[in-house]
Protein backbone atom coordinates (compact mmCIF):
# COMPACT_ATOMS: atom_id res chain seq x y z
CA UNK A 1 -22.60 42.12 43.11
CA UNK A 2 -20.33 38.98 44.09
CA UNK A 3 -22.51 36.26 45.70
CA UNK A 4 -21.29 35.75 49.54
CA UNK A 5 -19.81 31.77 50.15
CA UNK A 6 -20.07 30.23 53.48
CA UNK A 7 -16.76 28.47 54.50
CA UNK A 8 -15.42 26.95 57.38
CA UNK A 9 -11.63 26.66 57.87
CA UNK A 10 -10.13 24.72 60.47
CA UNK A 11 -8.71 27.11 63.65
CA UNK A 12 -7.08 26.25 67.13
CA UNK A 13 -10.50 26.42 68.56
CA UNK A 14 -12.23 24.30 66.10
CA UNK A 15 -13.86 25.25 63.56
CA UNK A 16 -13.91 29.08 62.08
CA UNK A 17 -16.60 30.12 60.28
CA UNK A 18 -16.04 33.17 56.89
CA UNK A 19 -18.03 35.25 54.96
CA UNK A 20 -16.16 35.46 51.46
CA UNK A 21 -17.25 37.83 48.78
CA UNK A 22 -14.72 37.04 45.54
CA UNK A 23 -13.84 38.77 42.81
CA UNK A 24 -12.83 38.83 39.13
CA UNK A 25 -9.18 40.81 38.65
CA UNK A 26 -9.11 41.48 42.42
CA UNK A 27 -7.45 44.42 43.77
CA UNK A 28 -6.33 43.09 47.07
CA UNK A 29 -7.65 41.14 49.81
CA UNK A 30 -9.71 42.40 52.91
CA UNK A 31 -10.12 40.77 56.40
CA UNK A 32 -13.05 42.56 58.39
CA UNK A 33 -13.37 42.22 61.83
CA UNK A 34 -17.28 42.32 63.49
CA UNK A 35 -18.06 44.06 67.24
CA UNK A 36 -17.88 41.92 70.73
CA UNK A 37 -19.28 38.42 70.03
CA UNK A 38 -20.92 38.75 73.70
CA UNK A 39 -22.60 41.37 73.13
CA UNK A 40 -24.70 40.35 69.94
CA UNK A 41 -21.64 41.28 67.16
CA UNK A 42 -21.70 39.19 64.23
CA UNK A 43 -20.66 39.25 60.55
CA UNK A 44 -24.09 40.90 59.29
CA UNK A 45 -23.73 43.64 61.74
CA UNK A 46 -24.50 46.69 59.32
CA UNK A 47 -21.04 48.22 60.27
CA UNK A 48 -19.57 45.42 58.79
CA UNK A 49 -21.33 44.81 55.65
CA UNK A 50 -20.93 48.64 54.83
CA UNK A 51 -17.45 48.28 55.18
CA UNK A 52 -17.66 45.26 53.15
CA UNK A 53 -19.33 46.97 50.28
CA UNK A 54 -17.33 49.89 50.13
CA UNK A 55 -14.27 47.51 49.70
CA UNK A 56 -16.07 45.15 46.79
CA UNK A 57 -16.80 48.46 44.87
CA UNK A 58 -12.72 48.94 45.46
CA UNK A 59 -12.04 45.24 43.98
CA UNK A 60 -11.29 44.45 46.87
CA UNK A 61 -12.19 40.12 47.79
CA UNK A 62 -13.31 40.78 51.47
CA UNK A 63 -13.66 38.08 53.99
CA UNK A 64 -16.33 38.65 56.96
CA UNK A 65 -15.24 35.72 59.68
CA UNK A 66 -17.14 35.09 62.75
CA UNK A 67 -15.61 35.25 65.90
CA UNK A 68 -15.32 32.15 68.07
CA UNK A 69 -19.09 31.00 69.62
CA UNK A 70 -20.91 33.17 66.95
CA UNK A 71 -22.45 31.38 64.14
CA UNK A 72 -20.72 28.31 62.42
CA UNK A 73 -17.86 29.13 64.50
CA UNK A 74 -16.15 26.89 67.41
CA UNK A 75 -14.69 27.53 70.68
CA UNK A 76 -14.81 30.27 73.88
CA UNK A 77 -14.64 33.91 73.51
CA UNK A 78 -10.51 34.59 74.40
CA UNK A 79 -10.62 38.74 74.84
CA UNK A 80 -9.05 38.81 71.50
CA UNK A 81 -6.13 36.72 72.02
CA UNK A 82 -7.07 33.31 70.70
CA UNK A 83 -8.84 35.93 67.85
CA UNK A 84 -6.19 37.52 66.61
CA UNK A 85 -4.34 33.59 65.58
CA UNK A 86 -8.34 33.08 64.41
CA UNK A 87 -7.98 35.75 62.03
CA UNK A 88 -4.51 35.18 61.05
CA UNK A 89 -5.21 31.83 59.78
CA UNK A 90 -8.36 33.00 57.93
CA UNK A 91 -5.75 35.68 56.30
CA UNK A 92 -3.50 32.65 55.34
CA UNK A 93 -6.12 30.85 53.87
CA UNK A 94 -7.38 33.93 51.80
CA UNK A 95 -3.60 34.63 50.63
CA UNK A 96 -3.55 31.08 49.78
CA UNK A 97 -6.63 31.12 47.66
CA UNK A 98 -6.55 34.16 45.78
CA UNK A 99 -2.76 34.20 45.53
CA UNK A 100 -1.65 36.32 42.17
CA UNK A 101 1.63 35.20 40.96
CA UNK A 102 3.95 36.90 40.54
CA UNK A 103 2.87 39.39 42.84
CA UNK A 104 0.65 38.72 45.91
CA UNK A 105 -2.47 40.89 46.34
CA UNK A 106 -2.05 43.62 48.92
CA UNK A 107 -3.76 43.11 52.26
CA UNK A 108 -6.34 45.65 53.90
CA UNK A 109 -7.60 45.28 57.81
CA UNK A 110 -10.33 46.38 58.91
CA UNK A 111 -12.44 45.92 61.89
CA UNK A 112 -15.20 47.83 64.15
CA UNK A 113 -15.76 48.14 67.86
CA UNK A 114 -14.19 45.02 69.22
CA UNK A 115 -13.27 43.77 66.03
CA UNK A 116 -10.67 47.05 65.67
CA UNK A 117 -9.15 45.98 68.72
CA UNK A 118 -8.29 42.61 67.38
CA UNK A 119 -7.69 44.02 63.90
CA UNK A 120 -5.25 46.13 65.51
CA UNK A 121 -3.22 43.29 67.02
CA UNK A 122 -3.30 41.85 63.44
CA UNK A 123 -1.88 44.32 62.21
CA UNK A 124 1.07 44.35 64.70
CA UNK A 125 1.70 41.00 64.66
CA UNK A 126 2.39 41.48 60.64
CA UNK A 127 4.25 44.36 60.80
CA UNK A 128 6.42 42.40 63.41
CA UNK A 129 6.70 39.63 60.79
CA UNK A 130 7.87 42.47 58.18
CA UNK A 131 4.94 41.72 56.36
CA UNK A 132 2.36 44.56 57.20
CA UNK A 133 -1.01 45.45 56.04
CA UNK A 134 -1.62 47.75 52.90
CA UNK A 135 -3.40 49.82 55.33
CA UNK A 136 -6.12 49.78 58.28
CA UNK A 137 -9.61 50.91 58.77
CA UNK A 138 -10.85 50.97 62.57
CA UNK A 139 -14.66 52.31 63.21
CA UNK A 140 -15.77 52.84 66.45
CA UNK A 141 -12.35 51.41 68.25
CA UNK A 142 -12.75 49.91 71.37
CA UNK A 143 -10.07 51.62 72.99
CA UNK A 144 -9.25 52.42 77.13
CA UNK A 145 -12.04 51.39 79.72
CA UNK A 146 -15.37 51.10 78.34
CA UNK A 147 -18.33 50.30 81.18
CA UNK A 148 -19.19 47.11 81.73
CA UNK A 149 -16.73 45.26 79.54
CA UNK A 150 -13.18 45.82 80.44
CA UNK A 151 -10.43 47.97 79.54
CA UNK A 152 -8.63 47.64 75.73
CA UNK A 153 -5.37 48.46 75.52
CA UNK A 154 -5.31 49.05 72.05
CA UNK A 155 -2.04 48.63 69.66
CA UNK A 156 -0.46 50.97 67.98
CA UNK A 157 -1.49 51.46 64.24
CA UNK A 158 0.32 52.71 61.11
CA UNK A 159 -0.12 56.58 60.87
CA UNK A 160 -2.13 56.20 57.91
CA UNK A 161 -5.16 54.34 59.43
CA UNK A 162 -8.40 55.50 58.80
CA UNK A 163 -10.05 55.56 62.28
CA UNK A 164 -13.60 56.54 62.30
CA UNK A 165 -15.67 57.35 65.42
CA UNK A 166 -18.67 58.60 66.33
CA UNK A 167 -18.85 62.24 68.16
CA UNK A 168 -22.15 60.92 70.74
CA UNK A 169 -20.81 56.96 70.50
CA UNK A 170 -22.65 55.70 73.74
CA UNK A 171 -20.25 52.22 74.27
CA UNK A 172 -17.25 53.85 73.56
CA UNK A 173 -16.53 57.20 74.49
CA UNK A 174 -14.82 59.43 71.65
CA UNK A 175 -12.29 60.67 74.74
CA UNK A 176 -10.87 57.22 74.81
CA UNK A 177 -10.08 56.87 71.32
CA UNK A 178 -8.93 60.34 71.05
CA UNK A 179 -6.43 59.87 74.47
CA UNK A 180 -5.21 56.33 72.35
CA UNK A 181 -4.75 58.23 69.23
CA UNK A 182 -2.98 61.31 70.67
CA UNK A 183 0.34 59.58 71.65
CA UNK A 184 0.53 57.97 67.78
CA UNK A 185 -0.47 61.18 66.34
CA UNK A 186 -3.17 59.82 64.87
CA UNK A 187 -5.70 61.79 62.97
CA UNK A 188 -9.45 60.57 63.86
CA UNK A 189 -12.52 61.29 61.72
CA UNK A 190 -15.34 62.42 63.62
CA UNK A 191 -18.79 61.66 62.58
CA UNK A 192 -21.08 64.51 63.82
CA UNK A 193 -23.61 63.26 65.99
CA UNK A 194 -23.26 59.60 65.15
CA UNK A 195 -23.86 56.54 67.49
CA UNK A 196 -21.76 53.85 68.12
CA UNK A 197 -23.64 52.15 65.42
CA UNK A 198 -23.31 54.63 63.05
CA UNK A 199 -27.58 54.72 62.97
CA UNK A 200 -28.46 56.78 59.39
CA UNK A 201 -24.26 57.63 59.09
CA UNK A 202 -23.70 54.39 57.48
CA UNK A 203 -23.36 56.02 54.23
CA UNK A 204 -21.24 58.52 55.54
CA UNK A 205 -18.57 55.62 56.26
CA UNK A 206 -18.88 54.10 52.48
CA UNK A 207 -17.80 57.71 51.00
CA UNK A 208 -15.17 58.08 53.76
CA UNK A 209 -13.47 54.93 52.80
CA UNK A 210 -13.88 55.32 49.31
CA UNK A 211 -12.63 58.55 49.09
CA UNK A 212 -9.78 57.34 51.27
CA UNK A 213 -8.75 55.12 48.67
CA UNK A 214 -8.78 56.89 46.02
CA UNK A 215 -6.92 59.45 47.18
């Protein structure tokens, strides 16, 4: 297993703190997004570490950053607007570390809860720039109004995003991501009985993605 570094890259708001898990002959690059910083989300949130894992068994480097006020990282919580240039420059800085002449090393998205919503603006902003994603992975999407937050109006995705939700998810209803999806015809794996955590499903979202990739 690669050992995690610590690093902090400089960001509009100061200072940005990422999780970065190298590795030797790397497959591509991912940039994974944790849940609502107000609202206890972090980098080690076991969403995001699964997701993590399942890439590094891919050969994937991944890159776990923490959103602005949580950790190492500077500055106020933006609703993902600020974010999304956060995470950008962390994906510049990975591209500009691991680059792989000739070729550059595909890059992968993925985020949960609040961290798919930003991942999801990401992603547009790339494919704006005509340099999109290899492809996305969204878990547990915050998507339309969700009670006591506010209301996401999510992006539109690629059509061959993985988006994982949970059938009893208590933050996010599975209506609203399935009333997002339905427009995009978007397929959306359900996870039987699963929370918004994903409580004893976790493995259930390391074969998903796996199997997704190897496809």
């Amino acid at each position: 297993m690669s050992k995690s570094e610590r690093v902090l890259l400089d960001g509009e708001g100061g200072k940005i703190e990422v999780f970065v898990e190298p590795q030797e002959n790397a497959r591509g690059i991912v940039l994974i997004a944790h849940p609502h910083p107000l609202f206890g989300g972090t980098p080690d949130n076991k969403v995001v570490t699964t997701i993590a894992r399942s890439f590094r068994e891919l050969g994937y480097v991944t890159l776990r950053p923490s959103f602005r006020g949580v950790g190492g990282s500077e500055g106020l919580h933006d609703h993902g607007i600020a974010e999304t240039g956060d995470l950008l420059a962390v994906l510049a800085y990975a591209r500009q570390r691991f680059a792989h002449p000739p070729q550059p090393l595909p890059v992968a998205l993925a985020g949960f809860s609040f961290g798919a919503y930003v991942i999801a603006r990401v992603a547009k902003t790339l494919a704006e720039a005509s340099d999109p994603a290899e492809r996305l992975v969204l878990i547990g999407t915050a998507a339309g109004f969700i009670e006591g937050t506010r209301s996401y109006m999510t992006e539109a995705v690629a059509p061959d995003t993985v988006v994982i939700h949970g059938s009893s998810d208590e933050v996010v209803p599975l209506a609203n991501v399935i009333a997002w999806a339905t427009p995009l015809e978007l397929p959306v794996i359900v996870i039987p009985g699963a929370s918004h955590f994903f409580h004893r499903k976790l493995h259930l979202i390391h074969n998903i993605i796996l199997s997704a990739w190897n496809n």
